[in-house]
Protein backbone atom coordinates (compact mmCIF):
# COMPACT_ATOMS: atom_id res chain seq x y z
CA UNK A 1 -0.91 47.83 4.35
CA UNK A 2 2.53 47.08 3.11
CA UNK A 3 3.25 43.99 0.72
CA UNK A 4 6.05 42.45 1.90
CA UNK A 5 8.03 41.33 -1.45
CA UNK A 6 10.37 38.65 0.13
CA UNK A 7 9.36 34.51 -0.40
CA UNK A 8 10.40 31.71 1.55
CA UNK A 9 13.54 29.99 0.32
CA UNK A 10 12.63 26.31 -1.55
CA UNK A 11 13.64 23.64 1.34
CA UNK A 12 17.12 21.73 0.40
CA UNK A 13 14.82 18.50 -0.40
CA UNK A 14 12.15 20.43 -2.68
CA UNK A 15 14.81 21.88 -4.62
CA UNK A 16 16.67 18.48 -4.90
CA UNK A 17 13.87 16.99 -6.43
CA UNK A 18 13.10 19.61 -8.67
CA UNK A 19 16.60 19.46 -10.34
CA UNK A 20 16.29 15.63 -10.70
CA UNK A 21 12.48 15.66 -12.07
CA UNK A 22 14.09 18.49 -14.95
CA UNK A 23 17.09 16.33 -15.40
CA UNK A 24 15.90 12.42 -15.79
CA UNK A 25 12.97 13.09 -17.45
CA UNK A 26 15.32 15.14 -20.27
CA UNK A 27 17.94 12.05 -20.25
CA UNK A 28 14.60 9.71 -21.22
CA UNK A 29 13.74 11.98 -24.01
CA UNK A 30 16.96 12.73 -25.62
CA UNK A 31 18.24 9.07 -24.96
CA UNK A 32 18.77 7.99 -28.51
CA UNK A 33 17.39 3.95 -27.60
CA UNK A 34 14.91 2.11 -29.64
CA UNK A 35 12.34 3.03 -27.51
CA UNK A 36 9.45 4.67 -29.48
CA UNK A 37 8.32 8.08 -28.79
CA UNK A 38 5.30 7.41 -26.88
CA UNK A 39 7.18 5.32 -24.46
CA UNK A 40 9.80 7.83 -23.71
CA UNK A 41 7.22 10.26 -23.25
CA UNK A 42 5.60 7.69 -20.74
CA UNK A 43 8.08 7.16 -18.70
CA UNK A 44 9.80 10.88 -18.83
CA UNK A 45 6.14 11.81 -17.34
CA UNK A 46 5.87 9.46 -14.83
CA UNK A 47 9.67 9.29 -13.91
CA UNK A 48 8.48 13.43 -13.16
CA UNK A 49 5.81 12.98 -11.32
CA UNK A 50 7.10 9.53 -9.13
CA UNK A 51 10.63 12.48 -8.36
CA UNK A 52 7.67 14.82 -7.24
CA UNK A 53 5.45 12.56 -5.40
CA UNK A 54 8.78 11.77 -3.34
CA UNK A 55 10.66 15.30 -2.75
CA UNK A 56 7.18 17.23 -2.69
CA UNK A 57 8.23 20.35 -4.27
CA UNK A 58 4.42 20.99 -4.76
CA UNK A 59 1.17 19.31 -3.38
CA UNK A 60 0.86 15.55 -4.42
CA UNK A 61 -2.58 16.41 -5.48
CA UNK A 62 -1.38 19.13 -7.85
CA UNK A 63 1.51 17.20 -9.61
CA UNK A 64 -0.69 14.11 -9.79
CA UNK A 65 -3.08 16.65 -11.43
CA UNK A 66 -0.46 17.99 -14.02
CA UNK A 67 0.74 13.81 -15.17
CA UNK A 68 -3.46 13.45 -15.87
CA UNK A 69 -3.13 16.38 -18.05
CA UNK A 70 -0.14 16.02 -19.70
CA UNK A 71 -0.78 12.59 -21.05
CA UNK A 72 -3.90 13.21 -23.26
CA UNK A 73 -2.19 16.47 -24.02
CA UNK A 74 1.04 14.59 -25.58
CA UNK A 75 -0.91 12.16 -27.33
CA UNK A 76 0.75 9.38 -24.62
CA UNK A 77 -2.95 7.77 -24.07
CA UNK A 78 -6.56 8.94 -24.65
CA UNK A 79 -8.22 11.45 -22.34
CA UNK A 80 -10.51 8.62 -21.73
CA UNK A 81 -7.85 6.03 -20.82
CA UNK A 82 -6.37 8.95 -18.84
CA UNK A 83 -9.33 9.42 -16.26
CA UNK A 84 -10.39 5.82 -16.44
CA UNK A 85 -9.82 4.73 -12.85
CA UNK A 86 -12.68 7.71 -11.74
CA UNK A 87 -14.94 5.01 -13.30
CA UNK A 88 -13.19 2.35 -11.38
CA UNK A 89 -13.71 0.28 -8.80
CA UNK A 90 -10.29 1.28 -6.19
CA UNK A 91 -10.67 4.78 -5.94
CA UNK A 92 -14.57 4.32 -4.58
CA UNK A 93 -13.53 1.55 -2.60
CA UNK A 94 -10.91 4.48 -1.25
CA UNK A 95 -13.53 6.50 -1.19
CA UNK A 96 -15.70 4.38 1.09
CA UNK A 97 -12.85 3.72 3.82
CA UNK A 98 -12.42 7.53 3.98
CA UNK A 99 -15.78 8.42 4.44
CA UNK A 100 -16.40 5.24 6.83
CA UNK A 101 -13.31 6.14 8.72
CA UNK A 102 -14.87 9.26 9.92
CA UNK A 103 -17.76 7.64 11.35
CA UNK A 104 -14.86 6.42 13.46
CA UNK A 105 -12.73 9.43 14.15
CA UNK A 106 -15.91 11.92 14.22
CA UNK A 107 -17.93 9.98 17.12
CA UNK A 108 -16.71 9.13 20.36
CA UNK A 109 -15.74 5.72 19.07
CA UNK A 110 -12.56 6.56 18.31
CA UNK A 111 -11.50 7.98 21.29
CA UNK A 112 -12.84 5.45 23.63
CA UNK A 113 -11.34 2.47 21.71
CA UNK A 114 -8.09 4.59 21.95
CA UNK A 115 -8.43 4.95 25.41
CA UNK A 116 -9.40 1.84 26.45
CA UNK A 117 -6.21 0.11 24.89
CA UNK A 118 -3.84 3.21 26.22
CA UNK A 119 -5.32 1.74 29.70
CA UNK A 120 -4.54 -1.51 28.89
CA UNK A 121 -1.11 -1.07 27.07
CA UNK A 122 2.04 0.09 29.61
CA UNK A 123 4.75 1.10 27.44
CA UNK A 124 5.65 2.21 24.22
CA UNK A 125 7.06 -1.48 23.63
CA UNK A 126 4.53 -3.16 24.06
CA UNK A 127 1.62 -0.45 22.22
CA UNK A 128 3.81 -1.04 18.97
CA UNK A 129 4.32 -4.82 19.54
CA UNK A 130 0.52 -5.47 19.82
CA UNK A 131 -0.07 -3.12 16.81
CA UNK A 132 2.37 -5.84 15.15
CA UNK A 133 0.35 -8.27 16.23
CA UNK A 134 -3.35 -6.80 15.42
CA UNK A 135 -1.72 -6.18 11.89
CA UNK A 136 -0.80 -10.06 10.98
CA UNK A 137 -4.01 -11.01 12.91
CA UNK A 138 -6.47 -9.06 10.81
CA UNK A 139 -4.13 -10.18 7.21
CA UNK A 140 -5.51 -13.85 8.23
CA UNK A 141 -9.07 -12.59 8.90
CA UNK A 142 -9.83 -10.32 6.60
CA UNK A 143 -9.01 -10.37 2.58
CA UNK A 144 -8.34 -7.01 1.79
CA UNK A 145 -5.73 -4.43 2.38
CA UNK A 146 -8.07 -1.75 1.81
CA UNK A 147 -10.30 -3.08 4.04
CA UNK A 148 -8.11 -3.99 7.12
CA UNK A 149 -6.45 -0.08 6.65
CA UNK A 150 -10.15 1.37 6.33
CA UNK A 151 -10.78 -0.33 9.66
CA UNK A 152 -7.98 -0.22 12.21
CA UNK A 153 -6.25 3.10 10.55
CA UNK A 154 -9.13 5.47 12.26
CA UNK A 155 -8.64 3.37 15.61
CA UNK A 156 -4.86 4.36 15.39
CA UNK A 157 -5.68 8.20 14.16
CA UNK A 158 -7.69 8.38 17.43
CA UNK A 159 -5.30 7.04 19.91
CA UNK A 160 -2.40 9.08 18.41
CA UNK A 161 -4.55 12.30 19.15
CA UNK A 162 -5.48 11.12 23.01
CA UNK A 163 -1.67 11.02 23.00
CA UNK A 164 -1.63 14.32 21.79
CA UNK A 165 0.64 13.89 18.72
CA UNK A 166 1.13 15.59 16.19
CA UNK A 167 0.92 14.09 11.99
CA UNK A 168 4.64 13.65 11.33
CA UNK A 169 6.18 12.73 14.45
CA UNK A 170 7.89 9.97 15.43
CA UNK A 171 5.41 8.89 17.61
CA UNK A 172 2.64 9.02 14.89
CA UNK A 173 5.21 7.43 11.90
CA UNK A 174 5.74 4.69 14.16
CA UNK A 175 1.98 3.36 15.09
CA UNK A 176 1.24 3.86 11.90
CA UNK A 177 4.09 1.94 10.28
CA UNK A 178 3.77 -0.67 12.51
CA UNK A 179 -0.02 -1.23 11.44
CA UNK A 180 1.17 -0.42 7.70
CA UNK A 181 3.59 -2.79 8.03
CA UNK A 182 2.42 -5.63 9.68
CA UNK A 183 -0.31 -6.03 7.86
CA UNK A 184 0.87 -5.57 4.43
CA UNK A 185 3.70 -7.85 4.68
CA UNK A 186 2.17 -9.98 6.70
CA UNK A 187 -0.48 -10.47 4.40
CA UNK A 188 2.12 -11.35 1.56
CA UNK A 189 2.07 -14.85 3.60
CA UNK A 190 -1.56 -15.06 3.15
CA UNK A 191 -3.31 -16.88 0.08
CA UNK A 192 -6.56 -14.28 0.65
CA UNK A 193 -4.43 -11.08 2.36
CA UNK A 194 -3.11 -9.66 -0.60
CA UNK A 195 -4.53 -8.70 -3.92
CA UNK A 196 -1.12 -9.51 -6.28
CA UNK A 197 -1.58 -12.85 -4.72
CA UNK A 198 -4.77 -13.66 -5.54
CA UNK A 199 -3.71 -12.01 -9.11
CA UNK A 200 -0.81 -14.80 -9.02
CA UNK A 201 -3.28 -17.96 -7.73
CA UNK A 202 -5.67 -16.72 -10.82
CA UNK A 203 -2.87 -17.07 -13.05
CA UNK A 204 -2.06 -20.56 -11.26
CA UNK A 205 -5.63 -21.96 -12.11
CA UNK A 206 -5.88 -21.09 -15.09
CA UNK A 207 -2.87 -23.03 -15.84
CA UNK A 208 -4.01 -26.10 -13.76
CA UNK A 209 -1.51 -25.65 -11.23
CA UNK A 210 -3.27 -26.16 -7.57
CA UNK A 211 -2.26 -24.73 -4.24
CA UNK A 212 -4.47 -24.73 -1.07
CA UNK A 213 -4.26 -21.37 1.50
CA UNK A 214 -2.57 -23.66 3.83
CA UNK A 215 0.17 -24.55 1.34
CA UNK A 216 0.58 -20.82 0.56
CA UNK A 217 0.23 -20.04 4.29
CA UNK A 218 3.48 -22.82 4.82
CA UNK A 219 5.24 -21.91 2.08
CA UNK A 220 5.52 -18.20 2.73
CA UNK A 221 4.31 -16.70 6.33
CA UNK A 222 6.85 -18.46 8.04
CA UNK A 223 10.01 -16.32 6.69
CA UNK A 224 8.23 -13.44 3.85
CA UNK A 225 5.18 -12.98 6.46
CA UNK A 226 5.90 -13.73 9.77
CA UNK A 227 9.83 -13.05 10.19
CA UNK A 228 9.73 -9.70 8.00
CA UNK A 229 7.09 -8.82 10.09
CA UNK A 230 9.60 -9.30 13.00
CA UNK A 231 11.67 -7.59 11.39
CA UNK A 232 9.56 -4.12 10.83
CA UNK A 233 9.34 -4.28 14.26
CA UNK A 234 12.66 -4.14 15.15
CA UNK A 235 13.80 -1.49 12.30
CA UNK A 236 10.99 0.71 12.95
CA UNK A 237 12.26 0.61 17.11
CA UNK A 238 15.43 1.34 15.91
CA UNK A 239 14.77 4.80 13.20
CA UNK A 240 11.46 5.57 15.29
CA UNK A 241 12.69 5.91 19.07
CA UNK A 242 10.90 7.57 21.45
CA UNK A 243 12.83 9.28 24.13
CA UNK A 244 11.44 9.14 26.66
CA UNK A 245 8.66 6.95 25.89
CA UNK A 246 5.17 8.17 25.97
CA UNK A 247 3.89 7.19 29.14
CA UNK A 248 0.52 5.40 28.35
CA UNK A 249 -0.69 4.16 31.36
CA UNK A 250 -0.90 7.54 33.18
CA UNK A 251 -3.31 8.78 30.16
CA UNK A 252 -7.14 8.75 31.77
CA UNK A 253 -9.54 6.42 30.11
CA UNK A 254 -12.18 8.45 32.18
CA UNK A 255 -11.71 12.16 30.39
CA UNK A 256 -14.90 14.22 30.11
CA UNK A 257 -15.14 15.04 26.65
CA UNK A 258 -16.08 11.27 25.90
CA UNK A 259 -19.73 10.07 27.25
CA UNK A 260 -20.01 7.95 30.02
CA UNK A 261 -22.48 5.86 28.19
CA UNK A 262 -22.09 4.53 24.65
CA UNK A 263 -23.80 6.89 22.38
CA UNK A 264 -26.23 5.69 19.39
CA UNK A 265 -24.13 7.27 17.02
CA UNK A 266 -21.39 5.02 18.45
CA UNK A 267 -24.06 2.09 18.63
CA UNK A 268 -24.39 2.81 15.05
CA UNK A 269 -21.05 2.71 13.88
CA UNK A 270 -20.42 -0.46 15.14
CA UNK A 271 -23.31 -2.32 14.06
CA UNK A 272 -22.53 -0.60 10.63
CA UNK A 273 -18.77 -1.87 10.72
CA UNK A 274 -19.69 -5.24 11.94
CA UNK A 275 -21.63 -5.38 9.23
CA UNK A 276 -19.12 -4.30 6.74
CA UNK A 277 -16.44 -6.91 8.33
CA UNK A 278 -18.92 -9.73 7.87
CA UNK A 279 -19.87 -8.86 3.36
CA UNK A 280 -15.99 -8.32 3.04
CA UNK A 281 -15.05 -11.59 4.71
CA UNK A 282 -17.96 -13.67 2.74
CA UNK A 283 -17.33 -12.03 -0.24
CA UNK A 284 -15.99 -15.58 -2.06
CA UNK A 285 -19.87 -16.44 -1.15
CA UNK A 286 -21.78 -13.80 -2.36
CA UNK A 287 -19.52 -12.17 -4.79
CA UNK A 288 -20.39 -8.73 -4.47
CA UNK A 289 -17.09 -6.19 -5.31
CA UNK A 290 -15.15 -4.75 -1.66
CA UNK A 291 -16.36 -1.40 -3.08
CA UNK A 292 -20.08 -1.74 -3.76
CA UNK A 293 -19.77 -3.27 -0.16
CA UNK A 294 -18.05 -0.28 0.97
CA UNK A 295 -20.69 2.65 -0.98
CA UNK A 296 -23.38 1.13 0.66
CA UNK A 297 -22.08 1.23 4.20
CA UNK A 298 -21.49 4.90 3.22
CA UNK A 299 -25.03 5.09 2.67
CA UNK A 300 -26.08 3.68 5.54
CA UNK A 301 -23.52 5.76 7.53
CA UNK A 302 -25.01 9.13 6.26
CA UNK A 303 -28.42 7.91 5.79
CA UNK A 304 -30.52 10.93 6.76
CA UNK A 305 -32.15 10.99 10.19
CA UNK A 306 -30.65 8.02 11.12
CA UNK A 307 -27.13 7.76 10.50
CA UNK A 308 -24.27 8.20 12.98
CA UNK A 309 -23.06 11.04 10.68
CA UNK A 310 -25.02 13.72 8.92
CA UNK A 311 -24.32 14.07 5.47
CA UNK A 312 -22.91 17.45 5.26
CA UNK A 313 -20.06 15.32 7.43
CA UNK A 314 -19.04 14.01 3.87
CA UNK A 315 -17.03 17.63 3.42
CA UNK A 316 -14.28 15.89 5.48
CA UNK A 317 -13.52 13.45 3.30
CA UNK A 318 -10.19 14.90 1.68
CA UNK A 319 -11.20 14.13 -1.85
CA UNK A 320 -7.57 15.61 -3.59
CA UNK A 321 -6.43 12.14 -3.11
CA UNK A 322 -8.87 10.22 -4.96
CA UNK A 323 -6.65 12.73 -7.91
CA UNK A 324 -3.43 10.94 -6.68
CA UNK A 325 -5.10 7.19 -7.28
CA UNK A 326 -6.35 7.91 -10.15
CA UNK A 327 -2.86 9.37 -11.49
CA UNK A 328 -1.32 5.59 -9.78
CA UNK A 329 -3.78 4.10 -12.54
CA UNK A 330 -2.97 6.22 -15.02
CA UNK A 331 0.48 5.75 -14.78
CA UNK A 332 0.23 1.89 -15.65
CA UNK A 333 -2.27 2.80 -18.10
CA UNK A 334 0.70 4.92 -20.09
CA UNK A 335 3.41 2.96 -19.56
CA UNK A 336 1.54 -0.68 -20.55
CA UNK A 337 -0.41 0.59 -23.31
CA UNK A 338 3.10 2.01 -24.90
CA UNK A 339 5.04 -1.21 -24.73
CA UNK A 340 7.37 -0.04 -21.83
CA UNK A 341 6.57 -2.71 -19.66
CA UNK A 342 6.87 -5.55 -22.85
CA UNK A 343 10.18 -3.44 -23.88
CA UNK A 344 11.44 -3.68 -20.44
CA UNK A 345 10.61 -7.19 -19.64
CA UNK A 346 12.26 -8.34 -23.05
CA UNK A 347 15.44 -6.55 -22.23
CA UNK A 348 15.38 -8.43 -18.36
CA UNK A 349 14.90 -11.88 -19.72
CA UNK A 350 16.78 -11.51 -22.70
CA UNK A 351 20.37 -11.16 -21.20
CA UNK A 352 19.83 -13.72 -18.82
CA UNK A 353 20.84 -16.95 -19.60
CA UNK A 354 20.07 -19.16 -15.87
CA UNK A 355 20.10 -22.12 -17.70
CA UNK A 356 23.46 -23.88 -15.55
CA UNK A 357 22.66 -21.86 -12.54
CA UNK A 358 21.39 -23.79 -9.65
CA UNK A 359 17.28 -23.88 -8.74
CA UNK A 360 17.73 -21.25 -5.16
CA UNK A 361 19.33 -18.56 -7.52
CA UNK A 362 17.03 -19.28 -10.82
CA UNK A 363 14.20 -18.41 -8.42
CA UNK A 364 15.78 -16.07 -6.75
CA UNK A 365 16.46 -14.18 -10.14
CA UNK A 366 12.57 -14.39 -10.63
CA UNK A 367 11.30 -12.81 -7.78
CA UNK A 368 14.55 -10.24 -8.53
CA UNK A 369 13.19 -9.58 -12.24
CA UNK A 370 9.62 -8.67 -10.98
CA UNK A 371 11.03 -5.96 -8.53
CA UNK A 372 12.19 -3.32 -11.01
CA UNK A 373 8.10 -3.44 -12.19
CA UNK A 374 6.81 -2.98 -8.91
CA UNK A 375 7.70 0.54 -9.66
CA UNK A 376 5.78 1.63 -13.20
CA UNK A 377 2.37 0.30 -11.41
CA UNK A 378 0.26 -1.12 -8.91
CA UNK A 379 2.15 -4.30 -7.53
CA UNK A 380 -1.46 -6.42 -8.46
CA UNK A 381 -1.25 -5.05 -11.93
CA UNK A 382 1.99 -5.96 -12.29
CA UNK A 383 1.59 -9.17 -10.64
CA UNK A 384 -0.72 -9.48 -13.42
CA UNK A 385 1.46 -8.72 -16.44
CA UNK A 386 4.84 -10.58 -14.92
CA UNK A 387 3.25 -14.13 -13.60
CA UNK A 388 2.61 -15.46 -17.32
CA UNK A 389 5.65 -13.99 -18.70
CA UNK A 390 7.91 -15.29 -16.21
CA UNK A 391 6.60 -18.82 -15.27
CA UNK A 392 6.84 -19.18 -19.28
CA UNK A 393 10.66 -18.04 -18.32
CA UNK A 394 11.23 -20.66 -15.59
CA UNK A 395 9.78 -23.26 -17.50
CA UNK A 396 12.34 -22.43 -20.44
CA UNK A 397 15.35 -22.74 -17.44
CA UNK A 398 13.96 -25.75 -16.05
CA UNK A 399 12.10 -24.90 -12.97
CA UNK A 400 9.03 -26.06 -11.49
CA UNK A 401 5.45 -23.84 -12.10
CA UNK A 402 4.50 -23.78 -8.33
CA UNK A 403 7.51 -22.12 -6.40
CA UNK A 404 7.97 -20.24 -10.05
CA UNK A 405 4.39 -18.51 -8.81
CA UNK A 406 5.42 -18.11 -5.16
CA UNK A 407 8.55 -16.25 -6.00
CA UNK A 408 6.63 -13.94 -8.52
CA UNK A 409 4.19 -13.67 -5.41
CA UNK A 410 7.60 -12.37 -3.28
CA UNK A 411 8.64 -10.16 -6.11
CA UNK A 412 5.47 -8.11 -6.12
CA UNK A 413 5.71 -7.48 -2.00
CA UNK A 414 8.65 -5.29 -2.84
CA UNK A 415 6.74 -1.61 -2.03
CA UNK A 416 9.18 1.42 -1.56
CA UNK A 417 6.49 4.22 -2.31
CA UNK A 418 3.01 4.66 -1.42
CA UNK A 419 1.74 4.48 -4.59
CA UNK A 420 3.02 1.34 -5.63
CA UNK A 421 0.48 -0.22 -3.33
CA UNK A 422 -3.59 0.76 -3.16
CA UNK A 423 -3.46 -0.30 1.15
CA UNK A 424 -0.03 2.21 1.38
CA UNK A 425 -1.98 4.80 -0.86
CA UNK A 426 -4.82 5.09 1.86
CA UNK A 427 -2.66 5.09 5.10
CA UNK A 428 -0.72 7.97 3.33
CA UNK A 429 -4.56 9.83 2.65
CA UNK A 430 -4.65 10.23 6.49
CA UNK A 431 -1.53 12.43 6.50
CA UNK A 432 0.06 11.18 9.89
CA UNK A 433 3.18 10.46 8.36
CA UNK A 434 5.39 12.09 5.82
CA UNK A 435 6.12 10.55 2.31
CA UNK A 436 10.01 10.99 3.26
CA UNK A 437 9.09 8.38 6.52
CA UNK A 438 6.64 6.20 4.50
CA UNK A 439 9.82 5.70 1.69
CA UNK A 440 12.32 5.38 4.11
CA UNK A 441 10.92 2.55 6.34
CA UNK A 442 9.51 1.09 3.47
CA UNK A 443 12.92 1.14 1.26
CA UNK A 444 14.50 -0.41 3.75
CA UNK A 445 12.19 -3.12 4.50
CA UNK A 446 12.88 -3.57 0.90
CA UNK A 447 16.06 -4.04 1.20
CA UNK A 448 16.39 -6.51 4.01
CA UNK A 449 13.87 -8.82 2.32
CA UNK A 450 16.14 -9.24 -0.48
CA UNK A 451 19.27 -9.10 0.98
CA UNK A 452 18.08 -11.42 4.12
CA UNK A 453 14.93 -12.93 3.87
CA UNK A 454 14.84 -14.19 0.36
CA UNK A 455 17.60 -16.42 0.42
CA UNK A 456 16.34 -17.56 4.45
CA UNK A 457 13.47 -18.55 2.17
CA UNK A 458 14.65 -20.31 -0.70
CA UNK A 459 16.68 -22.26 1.85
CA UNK A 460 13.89 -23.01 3.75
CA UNK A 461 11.31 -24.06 0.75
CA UNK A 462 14.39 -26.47 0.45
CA UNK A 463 14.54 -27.85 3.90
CA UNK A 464 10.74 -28.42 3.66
CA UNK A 465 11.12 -30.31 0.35
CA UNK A 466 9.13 -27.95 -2.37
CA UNK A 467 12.84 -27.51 -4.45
């Protein structure tokens, strides 16, 4: 047999991001700031590993892999504090959806609730419209992110393969982002929809300052929920088209390979995700954690003899990504623990001075100060670090707690990679779209918000009469 000694060349975009993730993180290091040396090493790592996450020069996996090691290595943060989120409660709540979702995908549930919307559902149009729509519905009726992608992403999966598409097409990018997107920033509008809200309304309480989901709901779904959400739709119609459209209604909802009859393993699934739907909507009631919730529904799913899935089945879970949210954790881990995010957030506040400025751009300042954090952690974490910090802020420039806390709220729905966000983090573990198409839709989303919809906003919270 002869070797054959030649190698593919690096792709234009792998080697880009190789240059830049040797390059920054040197800049950090050598930088002579007053940084201290664990901090620079903190955010040299992770300013490495977010460059490789987005120009995928190697497998996510693998350079989420290399950050775990390197940090106990360097002496950045114990091995301990490293792998802590393995012991935590997102990546089994992750976990859960991935191993539920196949329950979904591996029976012929999937398929026939992917067939029996392609018969109901026309044109491309409308299919991505009424995703839209299923998105911001499910954000009002069910609490979690996590949850709501764990639920309808397996759905979507299913009727992107009776459409025959490929992961990575435009086709695929764009059901997906419309769920993705619909839902997540829908949800922003939402009191219960979003976990860096509820983060923010904890902070609220404990400082005595009241707001009902309705007030939440009319504060914010209107322009940050509602109208963004309009506006996904229209931006992801304009860098997803489909020419010609797929033509959905010519698909058969009758094909052979799917029962005629609703199968117990279907019967099953349903009764098992029913069931699911109901603990994760009560769970203000009963209290019990989205993920416990979630492992045993993954019990029951695989329960032996009588599950809808044999256990074995588990194998398809792609566990390399539970690697990936750990390294999301990790990350915050390094770069809180060191005093980056204090460092930072002195260096924001401490060269403002709002004080004559008038009330729409003080709080428009605030929700601008959180966005740079968004990016060292998970927006909830950071929702948690920012909110006491910066209504202490507002109050110092005269403004009022309440829309102080809504525009921290705003500030932590700015997402521009999937790891910023735990719901973005899952879609991504699917693999239908590529990181370059998550980042792209998602940076410009981004962008319009705070261009566009913030100040519609802060002029509307002034019509209504809350500034």
């Amino acid at each position: 047999m002869l070797w054959s000694t030649r190698t593919e060349p690096m792709p234009r975009k792998a080697l880009v991001g190789l240059i830049l993730a040797i390059l920054i993180p040197l800049t950090v290091l050598l930088y002579p700031g007053d940084l201290s040396l664990p901090s620079r090493l903190a955010l040299a790592i992770s300013a490495f590993t977010i460059l490789f996450w987005t120009f995928e020069p190697v497998p996510i996996e693998y350079t989420s892999l290399i950050m775990l090691l390197l940090f106990p290595l360097l002496g950045v943060i114990p091995f301990q504090t490293t792998f802590a989120a393995f012991s935590g409660k997102a990546v089994w709540l992750v976990f859960s959806g991935m191993a539920l979702s196949l329950a979904i995908t591996e029976t012929p549930l999937g398929t026939r609730l992917a067939r029996l919307v392609l018969g109901r559902i026309g044109s491309y149009g409308k299919l991505l419209l009424s995703i839209h729509l299923l998105g911001v519905l499910s954000a009002l009726l069910i609490p979690s992110g996590v949850v709501r992608v764990l639920i309808l992403m397996p759905i979507i999966v299913s009727l992107l393969k009776a459409l025959g598409e490929k992961p990575g097409s435009r086709t695929s990018a764009a059901l997906i982002l419309s769920l993705m997107c619909s839902t997540y920033y829908g949800g922003t509008g939402v009191l219960t929809a979003s976990v860096p809200n509820m983060v923010v309304f904890g902070v609220m309480e404990s400082r005595n300052i009241s707001i009902f989901w309705g007030e939440w709901a009319l504060y914010l779904f209107p322009v940050i929920g509602l109208l963004r959400v309009g506006c996904c739709y229209l931006l992801i119609r304009l860098l997803l088209p489909v020419r010609p459209p797929p033509m959905l209604a010519a698909i058969p909802t009758d094909t052979p390979d799917i029962p005629a009859a609703v199968t117990p393993a279907e019967k099953k699934t349903v009764g098992i995700l029913l069931l699911g739907i109901l603990c994760w909507a009560a769970d203000a009631l009963h209290g019990i954690h989205p993920a416990t919730i979630g492992l045993a529904l993954v019990l029951l799913c695989y329960l032996p003899g009588w599950g809808p899935l044999s256990p074995d089945r588990l194998k398809g879970v792609n566990f390399p990504i539970l690697i990936y949210i750990a390294a999301v954790f990790a990350m915050g881990y390094a770069l809180e623990t060191t005093g980056f995010n204090a460092h930072l957030a002195g260096i924001l506040t401490g060269w403002l001075d709002l004080s004559e400025a008038d009330t729409l751009f003080k709080l428009g300042a605030i929700t601008c100060l959180t966005v740079p954090f968004d990016f060292l952690a998970d927006t909830a974490a950071i929702a948690g670090v920012l909110t006491p910090l910066l209504l202490d802020f507002g109050a110092g420039i005269g403004l009022p707690p309440l829309p102080t806390a809504l525009s921290v709220a705003v500030g932590t729905s700015f997402v521009c990679i999937p790891y910023q966000s735990a719901p973005w983090v899952l879609a991504y573990s699917f693999r239908y779209v590529r990181m370059g198409q998550f980042i792209l839709t998602m940076t410009l989303i981004s962008a319009l918000t705070l261009l566009l919809l913030l100040p519609l906003n802060l002029l509307y919270w002034r019509l209504i009469g809350l500034i």
